[in-house]
Protein backbone atom coordinates (compact mmCIF):
# COMPACT_ATOMS: atom_id res chain seq x y z
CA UNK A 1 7.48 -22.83 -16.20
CA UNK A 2 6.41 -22.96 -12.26
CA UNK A 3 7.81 -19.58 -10.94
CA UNK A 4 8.60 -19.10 -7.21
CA UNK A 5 5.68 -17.13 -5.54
CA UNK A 6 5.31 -14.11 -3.00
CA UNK A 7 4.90 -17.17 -0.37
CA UNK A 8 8.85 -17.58 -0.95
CA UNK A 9 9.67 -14.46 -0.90
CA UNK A 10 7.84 -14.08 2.05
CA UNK A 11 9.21 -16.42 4.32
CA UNK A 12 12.96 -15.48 3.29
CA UNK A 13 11.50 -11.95 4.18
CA UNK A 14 10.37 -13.40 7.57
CA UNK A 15 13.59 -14.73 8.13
CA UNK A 16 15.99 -11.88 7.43
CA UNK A 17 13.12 -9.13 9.13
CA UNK A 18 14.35 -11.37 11.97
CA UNK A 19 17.28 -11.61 12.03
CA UNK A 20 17.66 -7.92 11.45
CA UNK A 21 15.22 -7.04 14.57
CA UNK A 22 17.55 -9.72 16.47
CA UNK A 23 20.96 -8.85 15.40
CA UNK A 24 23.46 -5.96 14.05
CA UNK A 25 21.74 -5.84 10.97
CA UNK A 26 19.16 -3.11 12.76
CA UNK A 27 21.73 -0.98 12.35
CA UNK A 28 22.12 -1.05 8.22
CA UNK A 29 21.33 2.19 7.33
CA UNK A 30 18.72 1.79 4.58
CA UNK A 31 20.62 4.62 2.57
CA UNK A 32 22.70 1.63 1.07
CA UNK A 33 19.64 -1.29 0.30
CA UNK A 34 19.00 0.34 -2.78
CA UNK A 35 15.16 -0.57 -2.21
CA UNK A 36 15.51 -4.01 -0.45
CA UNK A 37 12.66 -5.21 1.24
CA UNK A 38 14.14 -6.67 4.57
CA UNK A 39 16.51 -3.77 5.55
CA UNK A 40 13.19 -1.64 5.03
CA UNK A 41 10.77 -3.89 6.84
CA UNK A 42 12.80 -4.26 9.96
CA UNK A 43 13.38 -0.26 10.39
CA UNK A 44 9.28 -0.10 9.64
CA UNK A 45 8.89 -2.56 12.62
CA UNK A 46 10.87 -0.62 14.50
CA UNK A 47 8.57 2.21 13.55
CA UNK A 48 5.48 0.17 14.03
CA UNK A 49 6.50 -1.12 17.59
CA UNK A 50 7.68 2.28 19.47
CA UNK A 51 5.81 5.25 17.40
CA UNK A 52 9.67 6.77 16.61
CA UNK A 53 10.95 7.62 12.72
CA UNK A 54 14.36 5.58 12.78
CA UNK A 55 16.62 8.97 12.11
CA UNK A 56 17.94 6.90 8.92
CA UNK A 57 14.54 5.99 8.28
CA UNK A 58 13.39 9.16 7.89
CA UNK A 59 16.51 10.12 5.89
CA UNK A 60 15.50 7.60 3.14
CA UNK A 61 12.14 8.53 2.60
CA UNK A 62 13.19 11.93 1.04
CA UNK A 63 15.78 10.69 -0.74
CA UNK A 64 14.76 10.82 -4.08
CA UNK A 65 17.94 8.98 -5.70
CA UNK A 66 17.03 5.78 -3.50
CA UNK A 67 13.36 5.83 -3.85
CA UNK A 68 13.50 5.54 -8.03
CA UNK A 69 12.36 2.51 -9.60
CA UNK A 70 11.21 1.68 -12.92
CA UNK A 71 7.25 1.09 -13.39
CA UNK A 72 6.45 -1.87 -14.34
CA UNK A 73 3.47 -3.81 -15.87
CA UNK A 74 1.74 -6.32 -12.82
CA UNK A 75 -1.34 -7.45 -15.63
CA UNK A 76 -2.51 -6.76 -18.08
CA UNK A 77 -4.65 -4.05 -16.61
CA UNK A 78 -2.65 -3.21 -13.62
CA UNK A 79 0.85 -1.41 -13.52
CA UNK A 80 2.90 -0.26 -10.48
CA UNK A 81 4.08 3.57 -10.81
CA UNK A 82 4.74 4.22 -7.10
CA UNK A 83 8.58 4.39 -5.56
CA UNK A 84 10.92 2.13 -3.76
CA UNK A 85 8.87 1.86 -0.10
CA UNK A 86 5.49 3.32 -0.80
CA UNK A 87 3.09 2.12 -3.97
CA UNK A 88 0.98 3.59 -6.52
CA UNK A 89 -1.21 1.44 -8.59
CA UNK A 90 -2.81 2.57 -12.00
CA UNK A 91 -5.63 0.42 -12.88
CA UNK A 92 -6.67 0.96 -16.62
CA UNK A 93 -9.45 0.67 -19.31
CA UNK A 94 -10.18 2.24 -22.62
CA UNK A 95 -12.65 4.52 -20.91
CA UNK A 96 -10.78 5.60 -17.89
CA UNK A 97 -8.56 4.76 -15.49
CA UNK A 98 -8.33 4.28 -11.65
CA UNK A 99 -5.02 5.24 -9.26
CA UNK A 100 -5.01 4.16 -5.84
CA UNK A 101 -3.04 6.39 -3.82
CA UNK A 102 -1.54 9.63 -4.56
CA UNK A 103 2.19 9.45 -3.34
CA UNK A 104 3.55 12.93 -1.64
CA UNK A 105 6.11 15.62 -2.24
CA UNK A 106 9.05 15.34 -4.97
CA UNK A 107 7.62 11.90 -5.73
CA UNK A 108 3.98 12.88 -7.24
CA UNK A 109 5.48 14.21 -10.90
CA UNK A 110 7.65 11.37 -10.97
CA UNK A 111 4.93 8.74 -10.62
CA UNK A 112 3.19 10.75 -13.58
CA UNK A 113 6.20 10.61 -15.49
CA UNK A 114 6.03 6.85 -14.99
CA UNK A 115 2.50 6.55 -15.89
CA UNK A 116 3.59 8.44 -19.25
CA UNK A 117 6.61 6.31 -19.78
CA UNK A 118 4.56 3.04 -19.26
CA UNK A 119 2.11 4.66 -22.98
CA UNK A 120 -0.81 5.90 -20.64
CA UNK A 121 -2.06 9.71 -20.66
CA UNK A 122 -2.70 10.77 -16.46
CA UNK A 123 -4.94 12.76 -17.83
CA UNK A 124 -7.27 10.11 -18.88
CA UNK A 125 -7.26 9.09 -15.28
CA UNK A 126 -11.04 9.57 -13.71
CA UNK A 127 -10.41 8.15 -10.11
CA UNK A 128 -8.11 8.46 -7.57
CA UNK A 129 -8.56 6.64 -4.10
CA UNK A 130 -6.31 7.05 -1.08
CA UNK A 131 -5.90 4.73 1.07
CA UNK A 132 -6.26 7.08 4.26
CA UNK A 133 -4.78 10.36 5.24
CA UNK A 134 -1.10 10.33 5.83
CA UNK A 135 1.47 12.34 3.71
CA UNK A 136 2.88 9.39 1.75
CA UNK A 137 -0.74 8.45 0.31
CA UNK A 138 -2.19 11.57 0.28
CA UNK A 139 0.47 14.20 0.29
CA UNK A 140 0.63 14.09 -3.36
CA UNK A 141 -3.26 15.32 -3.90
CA UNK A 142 -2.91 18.56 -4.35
CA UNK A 143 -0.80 18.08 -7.26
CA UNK A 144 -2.69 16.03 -8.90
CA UNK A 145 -5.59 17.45 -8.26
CA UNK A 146 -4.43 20.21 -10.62
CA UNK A 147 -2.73 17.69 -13.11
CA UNK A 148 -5.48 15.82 -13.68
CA UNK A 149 -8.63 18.08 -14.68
CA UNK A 150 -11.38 15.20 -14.87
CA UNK A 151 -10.58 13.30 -11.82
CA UNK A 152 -12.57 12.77 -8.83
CA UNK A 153 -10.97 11.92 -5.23
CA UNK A 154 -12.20 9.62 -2.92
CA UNK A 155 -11.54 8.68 0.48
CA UNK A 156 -13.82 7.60 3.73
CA UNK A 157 -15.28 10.24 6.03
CA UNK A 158 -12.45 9.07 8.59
CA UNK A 159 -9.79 9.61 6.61
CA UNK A 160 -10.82 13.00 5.13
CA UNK A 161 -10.98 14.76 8.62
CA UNK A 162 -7.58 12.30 9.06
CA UNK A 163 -5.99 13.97 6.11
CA UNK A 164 -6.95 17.93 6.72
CA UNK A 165 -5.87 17.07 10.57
CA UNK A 166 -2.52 15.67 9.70
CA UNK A 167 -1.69 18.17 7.13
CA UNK A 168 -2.62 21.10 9.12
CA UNK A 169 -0.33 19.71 12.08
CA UNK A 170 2.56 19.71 9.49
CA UNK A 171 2.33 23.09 9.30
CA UNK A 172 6.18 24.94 10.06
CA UNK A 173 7.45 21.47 9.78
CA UNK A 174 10.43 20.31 7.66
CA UNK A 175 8.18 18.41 5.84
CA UNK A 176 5.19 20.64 5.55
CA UNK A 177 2.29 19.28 3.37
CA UNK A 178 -1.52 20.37 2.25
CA UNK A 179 -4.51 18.71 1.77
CA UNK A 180 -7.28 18.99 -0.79
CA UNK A 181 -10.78 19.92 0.35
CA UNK A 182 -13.19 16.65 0.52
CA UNK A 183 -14.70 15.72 -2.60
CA UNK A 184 -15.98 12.34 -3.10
CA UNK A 185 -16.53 10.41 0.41
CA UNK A 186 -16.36 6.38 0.52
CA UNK A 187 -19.11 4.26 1.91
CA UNK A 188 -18.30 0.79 3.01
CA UNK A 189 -18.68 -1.45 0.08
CA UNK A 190 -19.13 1.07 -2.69
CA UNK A 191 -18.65 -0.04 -5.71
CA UNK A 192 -16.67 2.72 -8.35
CA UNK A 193 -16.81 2.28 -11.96
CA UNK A 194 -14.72 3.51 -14.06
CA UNK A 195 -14.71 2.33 -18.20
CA UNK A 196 -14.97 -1.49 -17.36
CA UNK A 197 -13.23 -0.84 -13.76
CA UNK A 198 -14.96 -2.12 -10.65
CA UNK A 199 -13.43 -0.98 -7.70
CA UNK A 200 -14.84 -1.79 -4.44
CA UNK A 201 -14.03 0.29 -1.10
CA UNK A 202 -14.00 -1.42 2.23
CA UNK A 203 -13.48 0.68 5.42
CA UNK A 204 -10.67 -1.08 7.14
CA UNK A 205 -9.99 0.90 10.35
CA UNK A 206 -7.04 0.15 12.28
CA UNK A 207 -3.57 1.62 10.58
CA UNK A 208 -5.78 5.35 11.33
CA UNK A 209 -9.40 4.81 11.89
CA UNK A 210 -10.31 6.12 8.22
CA UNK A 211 -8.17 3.65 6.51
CA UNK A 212 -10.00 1.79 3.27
CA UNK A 213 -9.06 -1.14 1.32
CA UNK A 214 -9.79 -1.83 -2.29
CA UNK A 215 -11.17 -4.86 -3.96
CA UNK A 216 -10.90 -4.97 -7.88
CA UNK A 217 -10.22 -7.40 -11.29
CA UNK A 218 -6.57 -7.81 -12.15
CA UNK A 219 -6.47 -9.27 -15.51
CA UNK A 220 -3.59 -12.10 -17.24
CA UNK A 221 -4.15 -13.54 -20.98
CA UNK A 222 -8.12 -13.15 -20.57
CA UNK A 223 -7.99 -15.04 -17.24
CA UNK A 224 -9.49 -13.19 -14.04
CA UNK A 225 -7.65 -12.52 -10.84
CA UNK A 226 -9.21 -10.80 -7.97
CA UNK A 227 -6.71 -8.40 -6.38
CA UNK A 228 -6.94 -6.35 -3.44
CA UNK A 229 -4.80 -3.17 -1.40
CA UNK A 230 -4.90 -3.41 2.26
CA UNK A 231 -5.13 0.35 2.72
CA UNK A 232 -3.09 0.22 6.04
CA UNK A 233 -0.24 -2.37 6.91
CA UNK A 234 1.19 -0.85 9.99
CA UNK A 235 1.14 -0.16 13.66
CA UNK A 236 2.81 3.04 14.39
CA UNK A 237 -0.12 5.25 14.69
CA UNK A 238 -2.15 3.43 17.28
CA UNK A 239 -3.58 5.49 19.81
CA UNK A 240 -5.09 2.66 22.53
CA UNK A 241 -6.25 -0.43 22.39
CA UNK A 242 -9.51 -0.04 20.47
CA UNK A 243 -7.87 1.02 17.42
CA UNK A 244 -5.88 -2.49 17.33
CA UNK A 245 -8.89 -4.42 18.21
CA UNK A 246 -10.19 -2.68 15.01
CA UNK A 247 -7.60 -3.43 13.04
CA UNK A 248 -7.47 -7.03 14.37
CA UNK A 249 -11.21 -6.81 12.97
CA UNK A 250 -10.03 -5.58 9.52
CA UNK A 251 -7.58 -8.17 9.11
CA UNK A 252 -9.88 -10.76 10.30
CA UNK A 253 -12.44 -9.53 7.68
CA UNK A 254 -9.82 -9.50 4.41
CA UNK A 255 -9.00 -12.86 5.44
CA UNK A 256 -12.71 -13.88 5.01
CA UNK A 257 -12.36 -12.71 1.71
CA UNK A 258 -9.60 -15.05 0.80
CA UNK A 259 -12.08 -17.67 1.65
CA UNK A 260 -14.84 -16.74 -0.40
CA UNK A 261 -16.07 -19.88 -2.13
CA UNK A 262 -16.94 -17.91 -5.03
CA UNK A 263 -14.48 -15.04 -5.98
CA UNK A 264 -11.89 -15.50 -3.44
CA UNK A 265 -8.95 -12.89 -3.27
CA UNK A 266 -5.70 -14.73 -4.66
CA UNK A 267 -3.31 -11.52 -5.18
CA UNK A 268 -2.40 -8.84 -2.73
CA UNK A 269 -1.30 -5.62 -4.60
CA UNK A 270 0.42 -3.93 -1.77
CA UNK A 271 0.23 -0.46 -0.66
CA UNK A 272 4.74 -1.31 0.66
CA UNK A 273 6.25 -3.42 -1.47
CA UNK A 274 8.49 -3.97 1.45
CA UNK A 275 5.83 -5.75 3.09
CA UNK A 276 5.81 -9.31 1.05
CA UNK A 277 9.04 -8.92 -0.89
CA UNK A 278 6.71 -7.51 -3.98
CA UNK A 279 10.12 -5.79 -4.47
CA UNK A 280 12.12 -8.75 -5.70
CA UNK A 281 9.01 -10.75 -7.24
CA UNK A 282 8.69 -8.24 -9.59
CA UNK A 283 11.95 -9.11 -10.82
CA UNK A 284 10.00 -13.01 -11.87
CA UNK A 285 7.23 -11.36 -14.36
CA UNK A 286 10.82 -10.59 -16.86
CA UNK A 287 10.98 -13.06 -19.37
CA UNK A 288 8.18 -14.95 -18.19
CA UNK A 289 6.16 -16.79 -21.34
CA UNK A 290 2.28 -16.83 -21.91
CA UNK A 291 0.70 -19.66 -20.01
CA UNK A 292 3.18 -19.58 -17.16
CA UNK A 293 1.95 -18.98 -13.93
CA UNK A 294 1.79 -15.30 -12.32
CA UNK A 295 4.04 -15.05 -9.83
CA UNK A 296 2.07 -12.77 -7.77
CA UNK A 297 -1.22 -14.43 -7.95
CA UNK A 298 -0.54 -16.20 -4.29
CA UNK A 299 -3.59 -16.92 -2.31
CA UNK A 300 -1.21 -18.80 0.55
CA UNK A 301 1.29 -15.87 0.82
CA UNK A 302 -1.47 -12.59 0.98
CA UNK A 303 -2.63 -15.67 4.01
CA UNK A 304 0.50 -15.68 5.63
CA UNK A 305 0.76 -12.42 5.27
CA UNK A 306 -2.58 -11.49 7.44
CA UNK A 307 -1.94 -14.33 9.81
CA UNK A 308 1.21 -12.74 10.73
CA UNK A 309 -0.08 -9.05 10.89
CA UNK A 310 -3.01 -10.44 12.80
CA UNK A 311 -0.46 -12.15 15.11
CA UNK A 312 1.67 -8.98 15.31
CA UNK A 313 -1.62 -6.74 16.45
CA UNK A 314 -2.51 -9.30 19.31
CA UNK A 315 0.77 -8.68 20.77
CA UNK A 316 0.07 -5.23 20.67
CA UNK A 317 -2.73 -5.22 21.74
CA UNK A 318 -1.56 -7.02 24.92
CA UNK A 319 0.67 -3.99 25.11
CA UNK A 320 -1.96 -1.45 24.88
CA UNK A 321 -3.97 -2.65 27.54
CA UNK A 322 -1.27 -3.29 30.00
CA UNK A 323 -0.64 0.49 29.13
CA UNK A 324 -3.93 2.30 29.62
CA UNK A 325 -5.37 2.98 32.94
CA UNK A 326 -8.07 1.33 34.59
């Protein structure tokens, strides 16, 4: 059976992101999507573009009736246990397993009760990564860190001092948040094993400065997919123009590794589902048979996708300079 792919979903995404930027649809509030990816990507962009939480916006991130969703299993080695707009991905093996980001608030015991519900034990997990230091990747470590009693934490230098800054400016705030003191610090291009797990960092600076991206094996019937997390998607932290011309940079080097002759990256594993419509194309691995192909294995789309981020950063980056002063 040939199953539509993430680049479908992505273009339909493309088109209703704009004509919900464009038109009346802006206005949706996202408390009624019931975690659809274009009502949530255009309020992001709105996010991304001026700085400003979307009052609505903000609403829906702490509701915890709207961000449920089932886990599901991605491969055979790979299963999504994060909520509606922000992911968690448990990577496993018989000797360990890996998560890669550690959600935040009311939503950290859930995603353990997922990880339960999908037959794995969290506390068999060895390795957690973040993907840099805001709340809704790293807010949840200090849970964790007590739930799960042989697990290291990892992040890059950057996004440690990121992390302890952002929490500690939380402080007295509605949504009020601690960090973990630094454990394991990521180089660029470490490789972690865990069991048979190879996950390999790469500092992607440009969503916050300390942002890293992940590079790892996503398995399907024995065959061998290489997957990869963009740690950082958005622009709504930028701080000047040579934090876009980084991410530009990042962007420019994840597409490289599309290209790789060798062991190209086919499947982006996103840290928003929102971003690529991984939402509704989860909806194509039910029913699907053994030797059909995997729906989110989609070299073109995760391409389309960076071409378009890339192309959304060199606006901004226009904008940036135009801003600062000579």
């Amino acid at each position: 059976m040939k199953y539509p792919t993430l680049s479908s979903f992505g273009r339909a995404l493309g088109a209703t992101l704009l004509a919900a930027v464009a038109g009346p649809a802006l206005a949706q509030d996202p408390l009624t999507t019931r975690c659809e990816s274009a009502p949530i990507a255009a309020l992001f962009k709105v996010f991304g573009d001026t700085g400003r939480m979307p009052p609505d916006l903000g609403r829906f991130l702490q509701n915890a009736a709207l961000q449920k969703i089932e886990p599901y299993k991605a491969f055979d080695n790979v299963y999504y246990v994060g909520i509606c707009w922000v992911s968690a991905w448990l990577i496993t093996s018989p000797k360990g397993h890996v998560l890669i980001d550690a959600l935040y608030g009311p939503f950290t015991e859930p995603m353990l009760e997922h990880i339960r519900q999908l037959g794995f034990d969290p506390k068999d997990i060895r390795q957690v990564v973040m993907t840099h230091g805001h709340f809704d990747h790293a807010g949840g470590a200090v849970r964790l860190k007590a739930a799960l009693p042989q697990a290291r934490f990892a992040m890059t230098a950057e996004g440690w001092r990121e992390a302890a800054e952002s929490a500690a400016q939380s402080t007295g705030r509605p949504n009020e948040w601690a960090m973990i003191e630094k454990d394991m610090v990521l180089a660029d291009g470490q490789v972690l094993q865990v069991g048979d797990i190879r996950l390999q960092a790469f500092e992607t600076p440009g969503h916050t400065m300390g942002t890293a991206s992940f590079a790892f094996d996503a398995f399907d019937g024995g065959r061998r997919h290489r997957a990869f997390t963009v740690g950082g998607l958005g622009l709504n932290a930028i701080q000047g123009p040579e934090q876009v011309e980084a991410y530009i940079a990042s962007i420019q080097r994840i597409r490289q590794l599309t290209e790789d002759g060798r062991d190209p990256v086919t499947t982006h594993l996103t840290t928003h589902a929102f971003s690529n419509g991984l939402t509704e194309a989860r909806e194509l691995l039910k029913g699907r048979k053994p030797g059909d192909a995997h729906p989110l294995v989609d070299p073109k789309g995760f391409r389309d996708q960076l071409a378009a981020l890339q192309a959304d950063a060199e606006r901004r980056l226009v904008a940036e300079r135009a801003r600062k002063p000579n």
